[in-house]
Protein backbone atom coordinates (compact mmCIF):
# COMPACT_ATOMS: atom_id res chain seq x y z
CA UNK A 1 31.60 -19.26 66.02
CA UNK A 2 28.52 -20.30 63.87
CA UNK A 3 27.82 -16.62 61.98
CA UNK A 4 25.11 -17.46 59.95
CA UNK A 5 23.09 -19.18 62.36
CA UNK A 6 22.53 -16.05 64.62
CA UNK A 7 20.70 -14.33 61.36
CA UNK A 8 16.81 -15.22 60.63
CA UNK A 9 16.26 -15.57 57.07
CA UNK A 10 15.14 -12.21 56.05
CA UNK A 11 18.84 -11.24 57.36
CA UNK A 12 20.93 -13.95 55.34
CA UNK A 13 18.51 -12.19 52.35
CA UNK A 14 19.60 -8.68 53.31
CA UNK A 15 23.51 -9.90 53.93
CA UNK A 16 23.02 -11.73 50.82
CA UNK A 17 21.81 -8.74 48.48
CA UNK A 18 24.73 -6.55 49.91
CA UNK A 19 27.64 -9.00 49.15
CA UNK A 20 29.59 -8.14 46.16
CA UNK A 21 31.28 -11.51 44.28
CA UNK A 22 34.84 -12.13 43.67
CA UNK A 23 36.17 -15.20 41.23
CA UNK A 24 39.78 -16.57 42.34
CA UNK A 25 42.43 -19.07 40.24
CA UNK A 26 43.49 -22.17 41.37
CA UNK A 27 45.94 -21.72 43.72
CA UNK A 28 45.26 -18.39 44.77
CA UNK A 29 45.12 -16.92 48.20
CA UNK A 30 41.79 -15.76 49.43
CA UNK A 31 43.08 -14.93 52.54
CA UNK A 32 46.54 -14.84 54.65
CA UNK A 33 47.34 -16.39 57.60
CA UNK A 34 48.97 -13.14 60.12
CA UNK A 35 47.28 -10.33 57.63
CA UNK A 36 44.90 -8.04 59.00
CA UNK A 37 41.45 -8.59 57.44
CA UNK A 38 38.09 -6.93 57.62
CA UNK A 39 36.16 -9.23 55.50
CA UNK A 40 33.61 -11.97 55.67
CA UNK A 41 33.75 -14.78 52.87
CA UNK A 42 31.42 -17.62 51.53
CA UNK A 43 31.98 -19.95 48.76
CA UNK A 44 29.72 -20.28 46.08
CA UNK A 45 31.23 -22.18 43.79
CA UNK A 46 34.36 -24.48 43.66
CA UNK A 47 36.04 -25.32 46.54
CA UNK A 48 39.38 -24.07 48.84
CA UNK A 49 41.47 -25.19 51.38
CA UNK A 50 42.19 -23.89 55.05
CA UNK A 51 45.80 -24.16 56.51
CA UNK A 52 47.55 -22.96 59.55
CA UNK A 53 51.34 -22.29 59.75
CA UNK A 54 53.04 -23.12 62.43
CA UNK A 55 56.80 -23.67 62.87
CA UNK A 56 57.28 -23.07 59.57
CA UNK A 57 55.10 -26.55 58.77
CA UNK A 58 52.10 -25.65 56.83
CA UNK A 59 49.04 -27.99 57.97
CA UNK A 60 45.64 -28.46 56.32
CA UNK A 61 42.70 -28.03 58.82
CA UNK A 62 39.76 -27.59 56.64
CA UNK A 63 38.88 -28.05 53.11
CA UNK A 64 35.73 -25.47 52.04
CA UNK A 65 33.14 -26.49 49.73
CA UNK A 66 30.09 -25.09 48.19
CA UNK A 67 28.06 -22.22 51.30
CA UNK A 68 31.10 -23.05 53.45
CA UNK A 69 32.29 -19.73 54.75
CA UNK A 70 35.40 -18.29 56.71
CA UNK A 71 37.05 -15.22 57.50
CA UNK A 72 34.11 -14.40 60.62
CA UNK A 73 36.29 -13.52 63.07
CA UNK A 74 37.26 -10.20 61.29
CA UNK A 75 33.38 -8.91 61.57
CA UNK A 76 33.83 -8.59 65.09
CA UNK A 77 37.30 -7.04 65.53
CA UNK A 78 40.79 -5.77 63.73
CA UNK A 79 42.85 -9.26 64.20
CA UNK A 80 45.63 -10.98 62.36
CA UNK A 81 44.02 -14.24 60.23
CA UNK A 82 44.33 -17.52 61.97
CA UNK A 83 44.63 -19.43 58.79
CA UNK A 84 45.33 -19.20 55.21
CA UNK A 85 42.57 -19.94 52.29
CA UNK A 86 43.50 -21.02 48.66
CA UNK A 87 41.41 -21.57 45.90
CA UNK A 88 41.04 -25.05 44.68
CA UNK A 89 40.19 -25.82 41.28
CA UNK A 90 39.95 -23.88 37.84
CA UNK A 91 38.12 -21.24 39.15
CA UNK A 92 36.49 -20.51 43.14
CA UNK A 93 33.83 -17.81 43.46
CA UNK A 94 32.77 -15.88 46.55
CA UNK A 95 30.62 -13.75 48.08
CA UNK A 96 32.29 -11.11 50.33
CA UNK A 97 31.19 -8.27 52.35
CA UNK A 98 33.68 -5.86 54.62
CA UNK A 99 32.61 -5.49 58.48
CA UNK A 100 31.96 -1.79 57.95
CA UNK A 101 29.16 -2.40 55.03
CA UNK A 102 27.83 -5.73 56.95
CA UNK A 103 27.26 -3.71 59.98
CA UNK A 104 25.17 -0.76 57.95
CA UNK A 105 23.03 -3.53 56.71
CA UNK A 106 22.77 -5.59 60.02
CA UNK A 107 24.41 -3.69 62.91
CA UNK A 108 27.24 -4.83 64.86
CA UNK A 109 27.78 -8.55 65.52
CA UNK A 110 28.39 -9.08 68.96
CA UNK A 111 24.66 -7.42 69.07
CA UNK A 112 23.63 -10.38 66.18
CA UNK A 113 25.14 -13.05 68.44
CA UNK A 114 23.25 -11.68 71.97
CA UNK A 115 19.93 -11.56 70.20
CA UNK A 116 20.13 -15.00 69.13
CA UNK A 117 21.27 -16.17 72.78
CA UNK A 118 18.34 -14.53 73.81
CA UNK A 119 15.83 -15.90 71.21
CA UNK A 120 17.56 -19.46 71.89
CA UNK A 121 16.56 -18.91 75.82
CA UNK A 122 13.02 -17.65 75.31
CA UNK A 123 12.41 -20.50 72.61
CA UNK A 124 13.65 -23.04 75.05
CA UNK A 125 11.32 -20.94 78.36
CA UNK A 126 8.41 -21.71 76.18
CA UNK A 127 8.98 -24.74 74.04
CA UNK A 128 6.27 -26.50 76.10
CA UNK A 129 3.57 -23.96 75.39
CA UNK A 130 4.90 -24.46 72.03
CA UNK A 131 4.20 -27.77 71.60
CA UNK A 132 0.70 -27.52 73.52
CA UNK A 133 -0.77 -25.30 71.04
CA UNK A 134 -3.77 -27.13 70.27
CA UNK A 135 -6.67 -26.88 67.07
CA UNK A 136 -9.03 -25.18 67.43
CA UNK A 137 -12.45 -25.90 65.49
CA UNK A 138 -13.73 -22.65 63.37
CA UNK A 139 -17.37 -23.79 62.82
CA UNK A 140 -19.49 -26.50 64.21
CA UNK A 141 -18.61 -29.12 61.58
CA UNK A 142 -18.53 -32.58 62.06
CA UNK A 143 -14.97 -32.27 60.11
CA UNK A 144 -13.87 -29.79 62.04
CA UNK A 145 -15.33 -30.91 65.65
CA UNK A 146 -12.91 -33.83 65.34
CA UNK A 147 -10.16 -31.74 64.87
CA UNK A 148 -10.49 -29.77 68.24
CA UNK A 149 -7.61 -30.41 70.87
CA UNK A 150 -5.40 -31.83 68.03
CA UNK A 151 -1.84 -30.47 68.31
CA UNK A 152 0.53 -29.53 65.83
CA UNK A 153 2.52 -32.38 67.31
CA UNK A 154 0.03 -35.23 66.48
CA UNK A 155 0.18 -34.21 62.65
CA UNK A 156 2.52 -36.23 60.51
CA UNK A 157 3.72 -34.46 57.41
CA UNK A 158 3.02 -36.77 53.63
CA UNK A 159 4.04 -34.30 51.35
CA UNK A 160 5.47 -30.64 50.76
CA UNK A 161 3.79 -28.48 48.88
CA UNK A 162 5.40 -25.72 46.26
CA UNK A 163 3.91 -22.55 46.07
CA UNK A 164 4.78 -19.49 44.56
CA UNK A 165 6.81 -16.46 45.89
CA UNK A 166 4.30 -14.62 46.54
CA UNK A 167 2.66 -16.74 48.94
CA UNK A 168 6.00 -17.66 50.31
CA UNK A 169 6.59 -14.39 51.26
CA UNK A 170 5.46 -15.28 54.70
CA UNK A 171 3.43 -18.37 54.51
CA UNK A 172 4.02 -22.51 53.49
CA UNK A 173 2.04 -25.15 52.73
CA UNK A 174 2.24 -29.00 53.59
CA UNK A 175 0.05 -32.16 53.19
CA UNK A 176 -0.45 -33.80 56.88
CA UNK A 177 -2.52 -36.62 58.21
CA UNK A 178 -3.15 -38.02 61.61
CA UNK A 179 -1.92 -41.39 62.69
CA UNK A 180 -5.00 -42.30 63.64
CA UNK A 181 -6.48 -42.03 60.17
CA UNK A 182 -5.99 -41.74 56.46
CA UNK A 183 -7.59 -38.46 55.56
CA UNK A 184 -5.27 -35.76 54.21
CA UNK A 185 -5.78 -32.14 55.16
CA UNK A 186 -4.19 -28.97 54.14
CA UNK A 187 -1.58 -27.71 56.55
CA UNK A 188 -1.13 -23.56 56.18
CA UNK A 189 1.84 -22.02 58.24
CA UNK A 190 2.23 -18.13 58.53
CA UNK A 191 4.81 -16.82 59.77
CA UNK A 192 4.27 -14.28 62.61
CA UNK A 193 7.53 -12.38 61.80
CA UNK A 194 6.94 -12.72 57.66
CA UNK A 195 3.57 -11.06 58.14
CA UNK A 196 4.68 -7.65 60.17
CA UNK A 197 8.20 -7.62 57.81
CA UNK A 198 5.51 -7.70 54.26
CA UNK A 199 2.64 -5.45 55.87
CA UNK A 200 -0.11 -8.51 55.59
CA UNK A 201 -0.70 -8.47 59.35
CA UNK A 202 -3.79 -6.90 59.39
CA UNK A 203 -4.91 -8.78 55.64
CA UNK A 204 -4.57 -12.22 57.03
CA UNK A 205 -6.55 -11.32 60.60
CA UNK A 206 -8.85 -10.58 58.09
CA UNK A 207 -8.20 -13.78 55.57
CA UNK A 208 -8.75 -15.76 58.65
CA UNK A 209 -12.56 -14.66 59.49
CA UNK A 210 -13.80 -13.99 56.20
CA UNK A 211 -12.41 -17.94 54.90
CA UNK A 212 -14.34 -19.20 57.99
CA UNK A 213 -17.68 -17.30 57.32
CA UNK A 214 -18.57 -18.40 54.21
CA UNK A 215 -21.53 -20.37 54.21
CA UNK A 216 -20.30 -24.46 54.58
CA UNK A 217 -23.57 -26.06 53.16
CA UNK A 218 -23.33 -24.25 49.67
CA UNK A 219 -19.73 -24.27 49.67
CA UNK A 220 -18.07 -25.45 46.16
CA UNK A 221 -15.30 -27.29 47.71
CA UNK A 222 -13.67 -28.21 44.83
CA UNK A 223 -12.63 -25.04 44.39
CA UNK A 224 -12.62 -23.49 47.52
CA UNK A 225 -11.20 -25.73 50.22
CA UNK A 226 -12.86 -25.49 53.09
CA UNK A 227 -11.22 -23.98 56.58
CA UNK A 228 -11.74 -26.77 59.97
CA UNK A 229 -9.60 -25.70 62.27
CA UNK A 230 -7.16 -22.90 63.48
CA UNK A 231 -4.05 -22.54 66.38
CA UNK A 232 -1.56 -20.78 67.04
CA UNK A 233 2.07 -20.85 68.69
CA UNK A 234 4.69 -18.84 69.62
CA UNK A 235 6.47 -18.11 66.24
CA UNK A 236 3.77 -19.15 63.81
CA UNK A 237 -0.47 -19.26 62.68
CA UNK A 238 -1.63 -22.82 61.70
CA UNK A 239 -4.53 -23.36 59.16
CA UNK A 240 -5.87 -27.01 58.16
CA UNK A 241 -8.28 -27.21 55.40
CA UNK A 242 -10.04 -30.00 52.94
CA UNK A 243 -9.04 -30.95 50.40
CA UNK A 244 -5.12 -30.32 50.62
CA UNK A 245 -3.44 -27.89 48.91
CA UNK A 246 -0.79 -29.70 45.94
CA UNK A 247 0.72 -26.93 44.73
CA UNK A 248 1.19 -22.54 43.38
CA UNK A 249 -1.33 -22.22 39.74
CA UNK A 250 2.21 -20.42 38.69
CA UNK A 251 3.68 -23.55 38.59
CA UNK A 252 0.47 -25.01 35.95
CA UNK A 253 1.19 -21.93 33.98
CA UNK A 254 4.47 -22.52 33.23
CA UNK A 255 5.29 -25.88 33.54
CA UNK A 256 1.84 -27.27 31.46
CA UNK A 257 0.72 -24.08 29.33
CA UNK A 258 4.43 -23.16 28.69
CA UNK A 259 4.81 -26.60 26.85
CA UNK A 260 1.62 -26.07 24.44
CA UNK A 261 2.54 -24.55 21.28
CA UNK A 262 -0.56 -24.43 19.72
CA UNK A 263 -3.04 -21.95 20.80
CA UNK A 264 -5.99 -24.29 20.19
CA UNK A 265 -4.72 -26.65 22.77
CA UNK A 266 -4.00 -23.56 25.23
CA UNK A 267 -7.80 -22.35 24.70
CA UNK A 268 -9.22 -26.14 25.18
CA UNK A 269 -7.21 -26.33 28.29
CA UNK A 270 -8.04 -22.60 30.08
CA UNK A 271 -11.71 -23.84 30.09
CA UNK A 272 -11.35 -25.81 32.80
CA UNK A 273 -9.11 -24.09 34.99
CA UNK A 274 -11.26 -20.87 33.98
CA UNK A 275 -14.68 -22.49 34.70
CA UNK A 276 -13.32 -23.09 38.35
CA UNK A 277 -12.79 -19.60 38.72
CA UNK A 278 -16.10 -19.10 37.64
CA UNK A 279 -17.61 -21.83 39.60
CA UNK A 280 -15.98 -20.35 43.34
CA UNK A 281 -16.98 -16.39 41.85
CA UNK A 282 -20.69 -17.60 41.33
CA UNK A 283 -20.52 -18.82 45.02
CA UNK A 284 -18.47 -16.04 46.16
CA UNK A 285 -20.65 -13.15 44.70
CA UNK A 286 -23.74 -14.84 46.18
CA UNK A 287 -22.13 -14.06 49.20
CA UNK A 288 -21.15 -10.59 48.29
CA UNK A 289 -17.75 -10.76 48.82
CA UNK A 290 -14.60 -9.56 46.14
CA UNK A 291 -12.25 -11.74 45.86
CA UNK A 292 -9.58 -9.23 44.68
CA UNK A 293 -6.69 -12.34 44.20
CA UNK A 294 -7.08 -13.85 40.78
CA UNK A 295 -3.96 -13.75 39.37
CA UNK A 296 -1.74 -16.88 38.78
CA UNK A 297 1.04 -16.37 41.79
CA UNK A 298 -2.07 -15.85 44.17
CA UNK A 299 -4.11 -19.03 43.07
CA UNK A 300 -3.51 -22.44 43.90
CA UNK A 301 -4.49 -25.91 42.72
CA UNK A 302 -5.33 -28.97 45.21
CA UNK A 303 -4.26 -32.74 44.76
CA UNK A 304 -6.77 -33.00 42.07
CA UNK A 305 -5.38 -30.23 39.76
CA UNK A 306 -8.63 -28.20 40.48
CA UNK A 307 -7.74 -24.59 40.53
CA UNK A 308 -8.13 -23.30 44.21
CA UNK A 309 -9.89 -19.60 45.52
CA UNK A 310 -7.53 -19.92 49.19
CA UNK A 311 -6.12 -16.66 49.18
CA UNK A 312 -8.76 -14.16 51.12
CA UNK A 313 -6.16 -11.81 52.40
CA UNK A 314 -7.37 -9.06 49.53
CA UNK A 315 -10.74 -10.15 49.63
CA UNK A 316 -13.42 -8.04 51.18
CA UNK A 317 -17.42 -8.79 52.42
CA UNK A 318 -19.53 -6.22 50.91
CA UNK A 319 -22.66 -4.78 51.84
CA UNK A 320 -24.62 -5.36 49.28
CA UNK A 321 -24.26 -6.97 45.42
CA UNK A 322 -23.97 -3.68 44.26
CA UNK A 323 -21.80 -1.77 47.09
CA UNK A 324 -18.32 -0.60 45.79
CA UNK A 325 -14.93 -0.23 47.82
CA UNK A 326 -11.92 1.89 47.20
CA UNK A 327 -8.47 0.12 48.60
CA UNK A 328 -6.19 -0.66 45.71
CA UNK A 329 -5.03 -3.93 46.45
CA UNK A 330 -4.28 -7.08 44.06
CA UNK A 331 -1.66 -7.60 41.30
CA UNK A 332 -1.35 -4.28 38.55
CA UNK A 333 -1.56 -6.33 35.99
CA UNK A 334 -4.80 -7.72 36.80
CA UNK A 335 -6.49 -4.40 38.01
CA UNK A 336 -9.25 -2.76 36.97
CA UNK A 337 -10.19 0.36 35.26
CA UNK A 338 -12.04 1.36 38.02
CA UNK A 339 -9.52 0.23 40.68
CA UNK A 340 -6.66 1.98 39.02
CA UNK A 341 -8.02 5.56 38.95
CA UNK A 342 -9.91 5.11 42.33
CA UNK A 343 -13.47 5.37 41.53
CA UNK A 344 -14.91 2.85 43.45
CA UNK A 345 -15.07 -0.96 42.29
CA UNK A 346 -17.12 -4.08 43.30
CA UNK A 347 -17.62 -7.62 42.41
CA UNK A 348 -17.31 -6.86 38.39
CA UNK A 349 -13.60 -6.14 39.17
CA UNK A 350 -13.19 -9.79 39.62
CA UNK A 351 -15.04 -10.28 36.28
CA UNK A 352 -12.04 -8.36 34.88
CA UNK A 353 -8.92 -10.01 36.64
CA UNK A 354 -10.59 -13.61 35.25
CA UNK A 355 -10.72 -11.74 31.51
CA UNK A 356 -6.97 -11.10 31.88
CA UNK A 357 -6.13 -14.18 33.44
CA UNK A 358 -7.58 -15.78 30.25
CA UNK A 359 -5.74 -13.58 27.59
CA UNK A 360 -2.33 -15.28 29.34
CA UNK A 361 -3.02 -18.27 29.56
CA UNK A 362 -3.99 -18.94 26.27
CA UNK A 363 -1.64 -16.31 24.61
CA UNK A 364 0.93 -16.43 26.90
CA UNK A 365 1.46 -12.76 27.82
CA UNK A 366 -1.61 -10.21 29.88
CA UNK A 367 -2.88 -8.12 27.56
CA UNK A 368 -2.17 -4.69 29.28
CA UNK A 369 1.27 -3.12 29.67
CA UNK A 370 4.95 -4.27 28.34
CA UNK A 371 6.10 -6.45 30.03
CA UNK A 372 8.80 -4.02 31.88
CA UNK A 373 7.53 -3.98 35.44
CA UNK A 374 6.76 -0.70 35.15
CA UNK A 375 2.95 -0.14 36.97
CA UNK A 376 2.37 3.31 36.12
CA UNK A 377 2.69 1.81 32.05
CA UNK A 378 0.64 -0.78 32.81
CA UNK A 379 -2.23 1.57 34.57
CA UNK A 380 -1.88 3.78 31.47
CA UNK A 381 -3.07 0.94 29.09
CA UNK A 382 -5.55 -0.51 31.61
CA UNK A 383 -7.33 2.87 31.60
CA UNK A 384 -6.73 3.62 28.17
CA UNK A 385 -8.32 0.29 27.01
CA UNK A 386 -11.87 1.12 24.68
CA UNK A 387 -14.53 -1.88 24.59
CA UNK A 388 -13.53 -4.34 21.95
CA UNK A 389 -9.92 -3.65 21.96
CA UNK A 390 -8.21 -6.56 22.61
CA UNK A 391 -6.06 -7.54 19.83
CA UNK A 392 -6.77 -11.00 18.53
CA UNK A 393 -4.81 -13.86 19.78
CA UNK A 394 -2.70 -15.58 17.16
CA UNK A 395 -4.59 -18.82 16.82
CA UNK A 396 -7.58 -18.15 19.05
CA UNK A 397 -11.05 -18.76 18.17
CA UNK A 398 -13.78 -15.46 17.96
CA UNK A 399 -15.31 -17.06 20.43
CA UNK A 400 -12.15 -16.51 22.50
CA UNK A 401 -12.07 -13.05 21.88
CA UNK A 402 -15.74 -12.26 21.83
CA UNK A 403 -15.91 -13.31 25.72
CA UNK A 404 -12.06 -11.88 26.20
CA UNK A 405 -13.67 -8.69 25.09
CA UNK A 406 -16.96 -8.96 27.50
CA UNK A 407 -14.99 -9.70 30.38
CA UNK A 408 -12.80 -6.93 30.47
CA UNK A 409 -15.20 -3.97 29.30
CA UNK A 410 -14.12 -1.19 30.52
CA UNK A 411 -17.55 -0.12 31.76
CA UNK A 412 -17.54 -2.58 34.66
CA UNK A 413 -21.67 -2.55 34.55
CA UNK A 414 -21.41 -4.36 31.39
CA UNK A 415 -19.12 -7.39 32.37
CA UNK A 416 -21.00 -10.54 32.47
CA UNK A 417 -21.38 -11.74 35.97
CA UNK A 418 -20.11 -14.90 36.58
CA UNK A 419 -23.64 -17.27 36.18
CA UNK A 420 -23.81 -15.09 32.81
CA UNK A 421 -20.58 -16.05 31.53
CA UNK A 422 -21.25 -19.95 32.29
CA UNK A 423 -24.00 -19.86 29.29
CA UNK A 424 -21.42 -18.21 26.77
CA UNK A 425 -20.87 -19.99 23.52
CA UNK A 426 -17.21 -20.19 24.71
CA UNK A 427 -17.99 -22.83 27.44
CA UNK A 428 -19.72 -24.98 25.33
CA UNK A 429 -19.64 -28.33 26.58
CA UNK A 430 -18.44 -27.50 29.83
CA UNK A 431 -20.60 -29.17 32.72
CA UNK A 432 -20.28 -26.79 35.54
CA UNK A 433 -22.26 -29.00 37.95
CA UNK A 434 -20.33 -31.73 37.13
CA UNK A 435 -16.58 -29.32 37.57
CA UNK A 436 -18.56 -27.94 40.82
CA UNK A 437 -18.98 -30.98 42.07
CA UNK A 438 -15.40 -32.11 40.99
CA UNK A 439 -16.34 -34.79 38.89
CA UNK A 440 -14.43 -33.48 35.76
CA UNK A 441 -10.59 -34.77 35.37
CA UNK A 442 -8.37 -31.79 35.54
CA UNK A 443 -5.54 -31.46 32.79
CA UNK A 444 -2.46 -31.52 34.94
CA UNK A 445 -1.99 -32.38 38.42
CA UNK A 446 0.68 -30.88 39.86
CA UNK A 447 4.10 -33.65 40.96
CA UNK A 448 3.41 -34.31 44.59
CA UNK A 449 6.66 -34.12 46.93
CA UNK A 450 6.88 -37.02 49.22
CA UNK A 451 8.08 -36.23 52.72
CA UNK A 452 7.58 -37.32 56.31
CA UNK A 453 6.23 -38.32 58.81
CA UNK A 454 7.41 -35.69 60.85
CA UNK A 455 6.16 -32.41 60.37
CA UNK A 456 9.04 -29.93 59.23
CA UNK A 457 8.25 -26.35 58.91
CA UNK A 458 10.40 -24.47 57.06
CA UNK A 459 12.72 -22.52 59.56
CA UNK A 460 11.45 -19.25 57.84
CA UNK A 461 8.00 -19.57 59.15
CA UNK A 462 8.97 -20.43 62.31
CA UNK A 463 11.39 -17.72 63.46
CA UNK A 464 11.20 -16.31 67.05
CA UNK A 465 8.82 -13.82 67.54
CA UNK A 466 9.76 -10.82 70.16
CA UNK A 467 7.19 -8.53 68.80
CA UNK A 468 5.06 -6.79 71.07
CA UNK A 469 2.18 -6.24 68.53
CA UNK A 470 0.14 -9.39 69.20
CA UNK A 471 -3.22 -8.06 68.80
CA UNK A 472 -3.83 -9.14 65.53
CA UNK A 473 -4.00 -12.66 65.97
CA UNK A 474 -5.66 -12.80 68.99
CA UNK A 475 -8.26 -15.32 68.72
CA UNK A 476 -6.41 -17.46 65.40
């Protein structure tokens, strides 16, 4: 009996969470062969061995390593143990969990077991629709013409992509190409379960149409890759986009401006990756839409290293330049005055986010709050901030802080806009044509994880849908 394999991930999460560990000596037994048990083991580190007794002969039938588990049989009913476990080794740990606590987190077993059977069926009624899902094209491209009728099937898989958890929350990415030709496209899989169990439904309906109306002749695709085609399947919404995704900004932040001790070198650096903010904002705001997502676990950064705008699911199409909206949405840190006490905010909110998002990277911390998760702290220093107080960063230039300063004003008519801020002393000797264009070398490129050809999709993404709410991804 195969436990683990009835539970989709968000389950094994939830089991996991509840489990309580237990270390054991070499030698010692986990679990008796003939004693009545109630709980569920699985090894995390060392290793143990399974016998049975019989005729008084003790036999070893299984030896347990690391994630091995045993002791299943006693979530489904009072029985005597089949076998005996021993620890092996200076010292075994394990996860355990009782059959009265798993079933308050999951329910009963034998009702576990009968929903997979029944997912298993369904998947296998439908696996060809499944693997008929074809592309569809989302504007009249030449790009994306070509892509129309291709399946999910005819993609082969170059690379994996690593992302941060906030995107992985319900969504992956993956570098794919067809066999027919070399060109490398962005592969985005959602998750049809992930996006009811985190609430973003509704946001990515809404990602979906907003990404695919922005205007393609003007679009600064070196920052903003640009959507071709859409389809969807049973268990899961595929995007492709140009140029591919290579990897979570997260990952830049700590793995590049972690190493940099000096500030100087952090401040050089944050130009770039700053400019392409400013570079897809300048578009962006021309097309009166707030972005709402810059923050480093909801940015990205494509094969290049270019810093990537591919997150629309906060992002919202305004009226006019000037029209203000009142969801509070986005990361706390990164807020604005005016979004934290409700007052209305528009396209200068972005202005802000980018002025905090420059205080960390070059000092290594945001400049609001203490660090202790707490949002209602952090909301008390965003709206108790005055104009000009940022305190200086150890090593930065007044240059740094002078535009620090401008960009997170707390009057939000006074921020810069974004083709403002381009001609501050700060970005001196920054081509933004040139970065636009993507003609400037990026700093860092993020390490590239070789894979394929066949496509994989992380199980998470792809686990069997039964919901009956379907109506927000009708037309994907």
């Amino acid at each position: 009996m195969d436990v683990l394999k009835g539970l989709t991930y968000t389950q094994v999460e939830r089991l996991i969470e509840t489990m309580s560990e237990r270390t054991f000596r070499d030698g010692e037994v986990i679990i008796k062969q003939g004693d009545m048990g109630d709980t569920f083991y699985i090894v995390t580190e060392g290793a143990g061995v399974c016998t049975i007794k019989t005729d008084g002969t003790e036999k070893e039938v299984l030896q347990l390593q690391q994630y091995d588990y045993f002791g299943e049989r006693a979530l489904l009913s009072d029985a005597p143990r089949a076998a005996s476990v021993k620890a092996i080794g200076k010292r075994v740990k394990c996860l355990h969990i009782a059959r009265e606590a798993f079933e308050d987190v999951l329910g009963p077993l034998e009702r576990i077991i009968d929903q997979d059977r029944r997912r298993r069926e369904k998947a296998a009624s439908l696996h060809q629709s499944n693997v008929a899902s074809n592309f569809s094209a989302v504007n009249g491209s030449a790009a994306a013409t070509a892509l129309t009728g291709t399946k999910i099937t005819d993609l082969q898989m170059t690379s994996s992509v690593t992302i941060s958890e906030d995107h992985g929350a319900f969504s992956c990415f993956t570098i794919v190409k067809l066999a027919s030709g070399p060109e490398e496209y962005g592969l985005k899989t959602i998750g049809k379960n992930q996006s009811i169990e985190n609430k973003m439904a509704t946001a990515i309906s809404n990602e979906r149409w907003l990404w695919s109306t922005l205007k393609e002749k003007d679009l600064p695709t070196a920052v903003i890759p640009k959507i071709l085609a859409t389809c969807c399947d049973i268990n899961s919404l595929h995007v492709l986009c140009s140029p591919p995704i290579g990897g979570g900004f997260t990952q830049v932040v700590e793995s590049f401006f972690g190493d940099l001790k000096a500030a100087g070198d952090r401040e050089a650096h944050a130009k770039f990756y700053i400019g392409c903010a400013l570079v897809a904002l300048e578009f962006l705001h021309k097309e009166d839409t707030l972005y709402r997502a810059l923050a480093p676990e909801q940015l990205l950064v494509n094969t290049s290293g270019y810093l990537q705008l591919a997150d629309f699911r906060f992002s919202k199409r305004l009226r006019t330049r000037q029209d203000k909206t009142y969801t509070l949405c986005g990361t706390p840190d990164y807020m604005s005055p005016e979004q934290v006490n409700s007052s209305g905010h528009g396209l200068p909110t972005d202005v802000w986010s980018l002025g905090v998002m420059l205080y960390e990277l070059v000092s290594g911390d945001v400049p609001f709050g203490n660090g202790d998760d707490n949002d209602l702290t952090t909301f008390a220093a965003i709206t108790g901030h005055n104009s000009g107080g940022i305190k200086q960063i150890e090593g930065g230039s007044a240059a740094l802080m002078s535009v620090i300063n401008a960009m997170v004003d707390p009057v939000a008519s006074k921020r810069p806009d974004p083709k403002k801020l381009m001609s501050d002393p700060w970005f001196g000797g920054v081509s933004f044509s040139n970065l636009a264009a993507g003609k400037m070398e990026a700093p860092h490129t993020a390490p590239i994880n070789a894979a394929g050809p066949a496509l994989v999709i992380d199980d998470r993404y792809n686990e069997s849908f039964e919901s009956s709410d379907t109506a927000w991804y009708d037309g994907f």
